[in-house]
N, C-alpha and C. Protein backbone atom coordinates (compact mmCIF):
# COMPACT_ATOMS: atom_id res chain seq x y z
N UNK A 1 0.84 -1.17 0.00
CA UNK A 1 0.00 0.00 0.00
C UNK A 1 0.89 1.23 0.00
N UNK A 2 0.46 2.03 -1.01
CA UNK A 2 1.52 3.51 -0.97
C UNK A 2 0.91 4.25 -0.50
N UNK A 3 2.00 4.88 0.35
CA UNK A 3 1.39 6.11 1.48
C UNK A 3 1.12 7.32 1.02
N UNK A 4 -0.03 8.49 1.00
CA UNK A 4 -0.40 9.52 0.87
C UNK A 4 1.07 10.42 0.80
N UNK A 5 1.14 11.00 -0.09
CA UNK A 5 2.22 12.22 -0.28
C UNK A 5 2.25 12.93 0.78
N UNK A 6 3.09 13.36 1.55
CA UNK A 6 3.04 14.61 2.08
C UNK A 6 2.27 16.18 1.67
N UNK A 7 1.52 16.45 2.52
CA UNK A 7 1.18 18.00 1.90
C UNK A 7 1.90 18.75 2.31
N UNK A 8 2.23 19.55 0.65
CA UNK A 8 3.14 21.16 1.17
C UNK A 8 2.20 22.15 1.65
N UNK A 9 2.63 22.61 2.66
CA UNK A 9 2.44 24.07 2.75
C UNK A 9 3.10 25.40 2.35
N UNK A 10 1.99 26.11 1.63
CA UNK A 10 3.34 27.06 1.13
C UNK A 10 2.39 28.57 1.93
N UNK A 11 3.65 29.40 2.12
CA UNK A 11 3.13 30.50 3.04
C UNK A 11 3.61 31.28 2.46
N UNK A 12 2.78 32.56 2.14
CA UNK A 12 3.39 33.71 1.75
C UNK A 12 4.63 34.49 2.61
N UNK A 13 5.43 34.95 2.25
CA UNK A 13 6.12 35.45 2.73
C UNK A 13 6.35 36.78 2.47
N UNK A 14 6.70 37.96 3.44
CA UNK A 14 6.70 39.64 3.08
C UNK A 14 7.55 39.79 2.52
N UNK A 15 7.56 40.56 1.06
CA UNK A 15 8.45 40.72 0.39
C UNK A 15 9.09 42.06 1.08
N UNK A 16 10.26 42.28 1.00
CA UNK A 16 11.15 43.35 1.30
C UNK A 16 11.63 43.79 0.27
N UNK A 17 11.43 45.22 0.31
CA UNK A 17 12.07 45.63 -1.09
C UNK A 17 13.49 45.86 -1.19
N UNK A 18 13.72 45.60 -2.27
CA UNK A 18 15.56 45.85 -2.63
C UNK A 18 15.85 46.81 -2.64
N UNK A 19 17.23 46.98 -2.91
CA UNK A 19 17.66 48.40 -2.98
C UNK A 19 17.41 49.12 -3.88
N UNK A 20 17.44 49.00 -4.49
CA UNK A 20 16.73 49.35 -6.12
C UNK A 20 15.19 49.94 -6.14
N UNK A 21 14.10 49.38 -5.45
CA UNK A 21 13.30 49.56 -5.01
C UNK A 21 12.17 50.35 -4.37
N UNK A 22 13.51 50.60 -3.22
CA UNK A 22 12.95 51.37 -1.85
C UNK A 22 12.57 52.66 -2.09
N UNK A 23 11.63 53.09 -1.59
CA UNK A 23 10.30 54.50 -1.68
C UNK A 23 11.04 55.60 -1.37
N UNK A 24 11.56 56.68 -2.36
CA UNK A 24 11.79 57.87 -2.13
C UNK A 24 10.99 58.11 -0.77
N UNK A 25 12.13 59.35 0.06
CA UNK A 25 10.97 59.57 1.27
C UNK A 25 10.63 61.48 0.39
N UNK A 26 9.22 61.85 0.75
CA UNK A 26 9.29 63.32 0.05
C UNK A 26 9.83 64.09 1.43
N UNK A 27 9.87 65.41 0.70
CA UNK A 27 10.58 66.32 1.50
C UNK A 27 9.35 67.05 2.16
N UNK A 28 9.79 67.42 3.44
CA UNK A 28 8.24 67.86 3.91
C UNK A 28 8.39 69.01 3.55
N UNK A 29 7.09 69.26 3.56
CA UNK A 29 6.35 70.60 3.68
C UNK A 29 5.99 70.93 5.29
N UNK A 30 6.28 72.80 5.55
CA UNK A 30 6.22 73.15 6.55
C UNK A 30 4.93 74.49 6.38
N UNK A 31 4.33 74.28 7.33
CA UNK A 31 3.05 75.32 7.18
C UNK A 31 2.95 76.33 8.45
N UNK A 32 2.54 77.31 8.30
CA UNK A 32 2.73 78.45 9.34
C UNK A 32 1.26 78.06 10.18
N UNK A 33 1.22 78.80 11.61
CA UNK A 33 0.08 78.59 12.47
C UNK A 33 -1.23 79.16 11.67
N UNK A 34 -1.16 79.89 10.91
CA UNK A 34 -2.66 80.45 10.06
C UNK A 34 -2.62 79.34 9.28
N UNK A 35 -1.90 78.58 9.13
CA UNK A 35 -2.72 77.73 7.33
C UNK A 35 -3.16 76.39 8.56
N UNK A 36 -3.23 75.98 9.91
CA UNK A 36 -3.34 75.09 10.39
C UNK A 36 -5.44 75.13 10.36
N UNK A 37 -6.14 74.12 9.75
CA UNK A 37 -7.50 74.12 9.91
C UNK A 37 -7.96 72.85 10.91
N UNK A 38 -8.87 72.96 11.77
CA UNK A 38 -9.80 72.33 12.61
C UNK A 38 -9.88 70.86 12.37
N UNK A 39 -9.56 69.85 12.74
CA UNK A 39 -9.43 68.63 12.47
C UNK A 39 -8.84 67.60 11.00
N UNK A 40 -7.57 68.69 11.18
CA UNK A 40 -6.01 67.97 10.27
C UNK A 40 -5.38 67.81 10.43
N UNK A 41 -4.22 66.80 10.55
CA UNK A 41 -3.57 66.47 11.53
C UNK A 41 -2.26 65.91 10.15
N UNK A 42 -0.71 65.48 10.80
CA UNK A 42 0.37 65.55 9.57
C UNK A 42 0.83 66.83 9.29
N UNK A 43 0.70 67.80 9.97
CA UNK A 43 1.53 68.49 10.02
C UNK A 43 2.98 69.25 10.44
N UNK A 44 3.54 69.55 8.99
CA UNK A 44 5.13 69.97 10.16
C UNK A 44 5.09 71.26 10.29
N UNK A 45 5.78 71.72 11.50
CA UNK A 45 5.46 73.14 11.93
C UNK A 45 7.00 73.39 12.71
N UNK A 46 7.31 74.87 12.87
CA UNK A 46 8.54 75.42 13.15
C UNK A 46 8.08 76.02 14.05
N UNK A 47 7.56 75.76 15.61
CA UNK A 47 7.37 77.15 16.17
C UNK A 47 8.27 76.76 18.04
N UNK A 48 7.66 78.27 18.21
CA UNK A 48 8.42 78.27 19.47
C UNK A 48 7.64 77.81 20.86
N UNK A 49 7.83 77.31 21.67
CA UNK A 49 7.62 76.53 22.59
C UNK A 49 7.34 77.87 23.77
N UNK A 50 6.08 78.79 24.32
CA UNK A 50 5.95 79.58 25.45
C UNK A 50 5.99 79.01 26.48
N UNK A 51 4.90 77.88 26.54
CA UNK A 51 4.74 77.62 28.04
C UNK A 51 4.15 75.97 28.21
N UNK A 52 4.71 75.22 29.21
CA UNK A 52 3.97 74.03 29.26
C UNK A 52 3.85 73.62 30.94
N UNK A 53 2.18 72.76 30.56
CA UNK A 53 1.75 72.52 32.09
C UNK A 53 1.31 71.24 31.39
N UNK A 54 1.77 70.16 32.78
CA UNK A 54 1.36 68.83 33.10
C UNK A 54 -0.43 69.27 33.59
N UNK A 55 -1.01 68.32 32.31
CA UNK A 55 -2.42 68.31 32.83
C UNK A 55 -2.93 67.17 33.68
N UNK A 56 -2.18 66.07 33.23
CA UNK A 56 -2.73 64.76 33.98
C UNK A 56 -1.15 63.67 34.18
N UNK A 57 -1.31 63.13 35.19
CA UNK A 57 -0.17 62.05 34.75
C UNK A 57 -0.68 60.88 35.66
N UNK A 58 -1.30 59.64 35.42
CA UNK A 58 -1.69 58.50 36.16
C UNK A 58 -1.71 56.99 35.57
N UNK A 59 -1.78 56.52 36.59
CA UNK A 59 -1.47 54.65 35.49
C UNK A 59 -2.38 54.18 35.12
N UNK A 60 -2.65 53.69 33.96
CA UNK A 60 -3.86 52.91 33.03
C UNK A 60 -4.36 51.75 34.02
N UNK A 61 -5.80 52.39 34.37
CA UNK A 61 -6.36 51.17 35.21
C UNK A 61 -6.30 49.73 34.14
N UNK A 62 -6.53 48.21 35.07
CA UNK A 62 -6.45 47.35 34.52
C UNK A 62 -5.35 46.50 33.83
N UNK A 63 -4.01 47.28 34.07
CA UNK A 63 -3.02 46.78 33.19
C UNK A 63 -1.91 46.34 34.53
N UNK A 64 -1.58 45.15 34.43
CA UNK A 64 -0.70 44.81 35.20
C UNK A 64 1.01 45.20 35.23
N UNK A 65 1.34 46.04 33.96
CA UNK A 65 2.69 46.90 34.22
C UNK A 65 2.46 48.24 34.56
N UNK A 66 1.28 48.64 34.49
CA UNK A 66 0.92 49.89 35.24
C UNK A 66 1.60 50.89 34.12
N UNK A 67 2.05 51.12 33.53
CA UNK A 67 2.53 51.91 32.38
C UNK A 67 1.76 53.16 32.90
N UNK A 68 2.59 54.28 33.04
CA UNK A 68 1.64 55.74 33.15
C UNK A 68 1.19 56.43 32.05
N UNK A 69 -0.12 57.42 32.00
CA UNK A 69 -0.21 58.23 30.96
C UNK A 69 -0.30 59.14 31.31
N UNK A 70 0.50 60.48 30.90
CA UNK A 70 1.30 61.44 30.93
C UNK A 70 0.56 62.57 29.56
N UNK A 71 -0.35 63.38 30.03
CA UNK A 71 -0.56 64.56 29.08
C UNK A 71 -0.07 65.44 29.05
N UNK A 72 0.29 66.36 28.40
CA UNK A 72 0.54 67.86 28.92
C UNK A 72 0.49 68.51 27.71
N UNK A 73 -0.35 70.48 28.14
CA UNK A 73 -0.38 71.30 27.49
C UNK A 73 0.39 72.24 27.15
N UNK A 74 0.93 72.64 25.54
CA UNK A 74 2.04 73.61 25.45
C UNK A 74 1.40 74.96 24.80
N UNK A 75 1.83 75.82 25.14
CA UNK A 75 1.29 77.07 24.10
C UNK A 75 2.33 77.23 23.15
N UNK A 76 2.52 76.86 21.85
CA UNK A 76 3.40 77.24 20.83
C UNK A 76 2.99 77.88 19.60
N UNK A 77 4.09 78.79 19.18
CA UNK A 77 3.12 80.19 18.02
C UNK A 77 4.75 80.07 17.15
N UNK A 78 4.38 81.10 16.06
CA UNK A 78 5.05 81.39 15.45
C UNK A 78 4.96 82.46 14.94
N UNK A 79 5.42 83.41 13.74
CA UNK A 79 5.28 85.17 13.66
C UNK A 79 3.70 85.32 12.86
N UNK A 80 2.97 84.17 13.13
CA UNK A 80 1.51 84.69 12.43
C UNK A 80 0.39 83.70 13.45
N UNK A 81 0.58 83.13 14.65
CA UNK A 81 -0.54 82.77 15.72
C UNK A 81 0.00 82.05 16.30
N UNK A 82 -0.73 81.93 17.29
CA UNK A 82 -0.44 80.73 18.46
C UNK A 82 -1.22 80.03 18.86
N UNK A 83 -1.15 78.65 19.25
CA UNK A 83 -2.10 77.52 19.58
C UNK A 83 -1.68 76.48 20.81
N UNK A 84 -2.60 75.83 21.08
CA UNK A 84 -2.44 74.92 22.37
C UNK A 84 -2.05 73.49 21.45
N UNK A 85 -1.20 73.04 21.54
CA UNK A 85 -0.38 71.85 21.43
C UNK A 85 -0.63 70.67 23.07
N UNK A 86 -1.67 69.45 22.33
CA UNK A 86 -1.74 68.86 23.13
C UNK A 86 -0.53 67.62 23.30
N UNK A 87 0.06 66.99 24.01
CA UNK A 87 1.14 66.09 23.90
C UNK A 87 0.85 64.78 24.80
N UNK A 88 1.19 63.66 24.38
CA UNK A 88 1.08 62.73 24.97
C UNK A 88 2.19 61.89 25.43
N UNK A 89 2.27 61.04 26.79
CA UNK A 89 3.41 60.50 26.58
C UNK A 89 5.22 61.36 26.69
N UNK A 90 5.33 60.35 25.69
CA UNK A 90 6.93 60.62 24.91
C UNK A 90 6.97 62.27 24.68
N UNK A 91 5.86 62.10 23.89
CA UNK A 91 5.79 63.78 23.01
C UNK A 91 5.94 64.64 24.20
N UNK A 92 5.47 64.72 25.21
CA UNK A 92 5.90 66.15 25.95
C UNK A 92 6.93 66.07 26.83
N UNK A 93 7.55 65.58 26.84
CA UNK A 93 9.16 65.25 27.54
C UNK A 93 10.10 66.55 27.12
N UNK A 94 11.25 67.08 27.91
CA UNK A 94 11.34 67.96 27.09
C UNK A 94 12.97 67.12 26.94
């Protein structure tokens, strides 16, 4: 009696691109505090840093490494407005 073949499995695998390949990165674009509109976000900006206050800092209920979360508010402007910069984390470290 001959035994059933083995089945292959074949798995896709992630292609990585070559060198040849790899995705230009573009050059950013930088926009002043007036061109910033109401729920857009990806923006790069040059401004200056006035003032910052810790709004909250406490540990994520439910999580057994207790990891903290850390907000804080900055006022940063540049020579045409100024705005509240919210930060999370990492981001408001100075």
């Amino acid at each position: 009696m001959a035994s059933p073949a083995p089945r292959q499995q074949h798995q896709q695998k992630a292609k990585l691109p070559s060198p040849q390949q790899h995705q230009q990165l573009r050059k950013p674009v930088f926009v002043t505090v007036d061109q910033l509109l109401p729920g857009t976000f990806g923006h790069n900006l040059v401004v200056k840093v006035v003032s910052t206050k810790l709004v909250m800092q406490r540990a994520r209920p439910g999580l057994s490494n207790a990891r903290q979360v850390r907000i804080s508010e900055s006022v940063v402007g540049d020579q045409t407005g100024v705005i509240v910069f919210t930060a999370r984390n990492e981001q408001g470290k100075s």
